[in-house]
N, C-alpha and C. Protein backbone atom coordinates (compact mmCIF):
# COMPACT_ATOMS: atom_id res chain seq x y z
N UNK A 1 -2.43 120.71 109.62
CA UNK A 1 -2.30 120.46 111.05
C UNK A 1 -0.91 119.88 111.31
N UNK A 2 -0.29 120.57 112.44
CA UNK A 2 1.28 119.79 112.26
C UNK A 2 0.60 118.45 113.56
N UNK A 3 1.86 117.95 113.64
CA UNK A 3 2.18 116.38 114.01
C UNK A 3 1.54 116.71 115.62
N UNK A 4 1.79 117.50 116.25
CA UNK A 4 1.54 118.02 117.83
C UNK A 4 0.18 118.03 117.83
N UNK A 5 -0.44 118.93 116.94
CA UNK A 5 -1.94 118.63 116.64
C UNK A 5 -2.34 117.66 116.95
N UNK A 6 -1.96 117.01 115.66
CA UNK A 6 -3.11 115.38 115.07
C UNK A 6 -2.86 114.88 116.54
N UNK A 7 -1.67 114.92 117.11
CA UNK A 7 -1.25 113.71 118.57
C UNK A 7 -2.12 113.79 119.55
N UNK A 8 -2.56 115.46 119.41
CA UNK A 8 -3.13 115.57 120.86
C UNK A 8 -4.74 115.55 120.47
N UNK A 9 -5.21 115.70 119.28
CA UNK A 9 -6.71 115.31 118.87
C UNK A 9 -6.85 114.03 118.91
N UNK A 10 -5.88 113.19 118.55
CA UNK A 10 -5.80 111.31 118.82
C UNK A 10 -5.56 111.49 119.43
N UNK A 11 -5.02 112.06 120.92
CA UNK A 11 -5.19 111.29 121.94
C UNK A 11 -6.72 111.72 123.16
N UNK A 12 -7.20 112.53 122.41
CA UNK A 12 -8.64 113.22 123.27
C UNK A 12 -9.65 112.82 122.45
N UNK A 13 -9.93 111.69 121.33
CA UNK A 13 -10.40 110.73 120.66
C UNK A 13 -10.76 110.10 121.40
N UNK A 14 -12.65 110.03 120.92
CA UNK A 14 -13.52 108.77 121.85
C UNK A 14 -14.10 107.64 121.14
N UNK A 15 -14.44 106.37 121.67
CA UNK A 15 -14.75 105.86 120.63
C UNK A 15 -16.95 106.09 120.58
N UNK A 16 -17.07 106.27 119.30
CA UNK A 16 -18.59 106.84 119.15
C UNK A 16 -19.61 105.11 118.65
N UNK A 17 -19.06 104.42 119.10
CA UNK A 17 -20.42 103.22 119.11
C UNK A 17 -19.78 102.09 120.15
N UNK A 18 -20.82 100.72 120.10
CA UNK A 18 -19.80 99.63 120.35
C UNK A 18 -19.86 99.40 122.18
N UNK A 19 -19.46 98.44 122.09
CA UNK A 19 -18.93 98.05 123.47
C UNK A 19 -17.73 98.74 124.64
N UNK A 20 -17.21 99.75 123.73
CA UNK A 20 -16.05 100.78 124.16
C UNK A 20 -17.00 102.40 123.73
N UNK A 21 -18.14 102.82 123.59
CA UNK A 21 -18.61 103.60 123.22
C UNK A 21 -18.32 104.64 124.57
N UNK A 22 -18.04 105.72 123.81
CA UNK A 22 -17.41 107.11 124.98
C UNK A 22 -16.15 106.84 125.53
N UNK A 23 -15.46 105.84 125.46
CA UNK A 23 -13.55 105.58 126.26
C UNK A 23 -12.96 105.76 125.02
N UNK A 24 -11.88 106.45 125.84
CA UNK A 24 -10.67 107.52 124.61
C UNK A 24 -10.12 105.75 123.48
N UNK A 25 -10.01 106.50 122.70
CA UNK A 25 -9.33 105.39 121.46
C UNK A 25 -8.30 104.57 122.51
N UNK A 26 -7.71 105.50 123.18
CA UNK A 26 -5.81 105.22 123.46
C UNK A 26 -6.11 104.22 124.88
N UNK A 27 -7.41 104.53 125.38
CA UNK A 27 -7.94 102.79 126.45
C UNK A 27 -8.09 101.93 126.50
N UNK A 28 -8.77 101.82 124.91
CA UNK A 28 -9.22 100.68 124.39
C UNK A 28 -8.15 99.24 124.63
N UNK A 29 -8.45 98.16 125.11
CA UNK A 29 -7.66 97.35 124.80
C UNK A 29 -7.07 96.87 123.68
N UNK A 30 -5.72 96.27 123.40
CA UNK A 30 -5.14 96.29 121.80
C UNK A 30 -6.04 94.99 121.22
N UNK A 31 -6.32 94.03 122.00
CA UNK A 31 -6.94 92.82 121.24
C UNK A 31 -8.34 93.52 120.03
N UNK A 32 -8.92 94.35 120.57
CA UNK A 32 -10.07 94.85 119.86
C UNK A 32 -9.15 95.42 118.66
N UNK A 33 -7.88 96.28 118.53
CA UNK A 33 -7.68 96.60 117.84
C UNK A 33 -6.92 95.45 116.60
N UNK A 34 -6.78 94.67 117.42
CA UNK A 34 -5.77 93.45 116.37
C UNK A 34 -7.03 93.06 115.59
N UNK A 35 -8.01 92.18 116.54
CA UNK A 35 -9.53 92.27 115.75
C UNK A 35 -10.14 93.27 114.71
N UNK A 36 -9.72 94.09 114.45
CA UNK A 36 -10.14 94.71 113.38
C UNK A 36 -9.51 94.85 112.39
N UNK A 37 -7.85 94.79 112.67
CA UNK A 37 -7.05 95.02 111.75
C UNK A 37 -7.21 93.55 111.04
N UNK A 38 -7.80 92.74 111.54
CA UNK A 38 -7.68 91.51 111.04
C UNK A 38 -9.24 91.48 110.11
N UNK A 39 -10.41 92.47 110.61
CA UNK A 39 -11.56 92.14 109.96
C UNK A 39 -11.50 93.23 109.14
N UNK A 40 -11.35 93.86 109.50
CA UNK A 40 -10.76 95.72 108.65
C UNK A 40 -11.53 96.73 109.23
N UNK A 41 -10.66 97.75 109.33
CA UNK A 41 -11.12 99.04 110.16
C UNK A 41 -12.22 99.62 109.71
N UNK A 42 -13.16 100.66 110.29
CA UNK A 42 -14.19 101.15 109.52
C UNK A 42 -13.51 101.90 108.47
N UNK A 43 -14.16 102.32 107.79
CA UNK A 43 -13.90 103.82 107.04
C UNK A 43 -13.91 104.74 107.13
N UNK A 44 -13.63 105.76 107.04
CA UNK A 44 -13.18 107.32 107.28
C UNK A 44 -11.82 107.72 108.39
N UNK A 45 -12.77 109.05 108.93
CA UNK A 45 -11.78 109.75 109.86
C UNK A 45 -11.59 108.16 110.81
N UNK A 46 -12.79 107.63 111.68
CA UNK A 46 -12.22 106.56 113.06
C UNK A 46 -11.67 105.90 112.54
N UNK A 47 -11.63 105.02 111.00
CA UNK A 47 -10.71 104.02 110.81
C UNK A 47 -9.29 103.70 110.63
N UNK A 48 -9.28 105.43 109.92
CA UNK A 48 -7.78 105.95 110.41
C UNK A 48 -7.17 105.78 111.70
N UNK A 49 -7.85 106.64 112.63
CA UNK A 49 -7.52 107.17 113.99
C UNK A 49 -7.35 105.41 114.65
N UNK A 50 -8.12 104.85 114.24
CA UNK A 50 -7.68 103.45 114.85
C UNK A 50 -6.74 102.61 113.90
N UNK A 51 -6.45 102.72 112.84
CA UNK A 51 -5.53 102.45 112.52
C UNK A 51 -3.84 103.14 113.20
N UNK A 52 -4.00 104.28 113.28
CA UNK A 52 -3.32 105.01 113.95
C UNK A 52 -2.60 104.70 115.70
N UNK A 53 -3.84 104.31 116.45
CA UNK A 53 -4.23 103.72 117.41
C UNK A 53 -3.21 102.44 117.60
N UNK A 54 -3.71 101.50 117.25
CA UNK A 54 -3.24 100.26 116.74
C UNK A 54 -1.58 100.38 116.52
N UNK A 55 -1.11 100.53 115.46
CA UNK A 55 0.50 100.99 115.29
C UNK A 55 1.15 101.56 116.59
N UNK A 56 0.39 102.40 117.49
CA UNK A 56 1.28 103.14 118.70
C UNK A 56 1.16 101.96 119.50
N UNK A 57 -0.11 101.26 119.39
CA UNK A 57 -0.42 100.39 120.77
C UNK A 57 0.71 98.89 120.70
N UNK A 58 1.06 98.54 119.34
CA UNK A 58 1.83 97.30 119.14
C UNK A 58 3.30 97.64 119.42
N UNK A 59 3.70 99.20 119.25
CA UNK A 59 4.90 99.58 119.62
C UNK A 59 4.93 100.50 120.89
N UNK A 60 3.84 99.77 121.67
CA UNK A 60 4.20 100.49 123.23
C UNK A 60 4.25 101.67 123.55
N UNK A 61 3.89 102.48 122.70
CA UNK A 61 3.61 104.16 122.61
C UNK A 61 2.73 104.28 123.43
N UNK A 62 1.72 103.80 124.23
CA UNK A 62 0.61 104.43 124.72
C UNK A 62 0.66 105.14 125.30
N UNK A 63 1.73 106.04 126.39
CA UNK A 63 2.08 107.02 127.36
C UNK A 63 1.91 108.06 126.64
N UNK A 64 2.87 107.98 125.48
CA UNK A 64 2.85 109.30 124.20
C UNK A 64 1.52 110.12 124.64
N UNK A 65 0.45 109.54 124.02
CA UNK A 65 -1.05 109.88 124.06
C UNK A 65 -1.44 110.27 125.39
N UNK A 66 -1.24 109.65 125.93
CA UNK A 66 -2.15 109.38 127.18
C UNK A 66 -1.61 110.86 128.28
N UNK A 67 -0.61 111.44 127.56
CA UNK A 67 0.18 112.55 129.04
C UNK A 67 -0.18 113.62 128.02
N UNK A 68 -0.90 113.52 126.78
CA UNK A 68 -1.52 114.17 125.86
C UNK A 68 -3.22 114.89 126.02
N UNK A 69 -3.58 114.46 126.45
CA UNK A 69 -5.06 114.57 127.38
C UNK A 69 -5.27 116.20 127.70
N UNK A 70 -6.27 116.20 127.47
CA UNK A 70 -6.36 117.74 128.07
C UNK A 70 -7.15 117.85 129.20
């Protein structure tokens, strides 16, 4: 999958449990994401994608994603 891909599947990424259950990854507020990076992400594909998440959100990327939407 090139880079255009993965961007635009992370950014049409929902979250599937939780208190944010069904809002795109890229809504989520960053505190939830600092919170995890601090308790540790799940495992697999979402823990990536929020790891992923996380890194754009601390460097202000969120537009990137978000004009990514289909």
């Amino acid at each position: 999958m090139n880079s255009v891909n993965h961007l635009k599947k992370l950014a049409n990424s929902k979250m599937p449990f939780g208190k944010y259950k069904g809002r795109y990854l890229i809504d989520i507020p960053e505190y939830y994401y600092v919170w995890f990076r601090q308790k540790g992400f799940p495992k697999g594909k979402l823990g990536l994608q929020m790891q992923e998440i996380y890194e754009i959100k601390i460097n202000g990327l969120e537009e990137l994603l978000k004009n990514l939407r289909v």
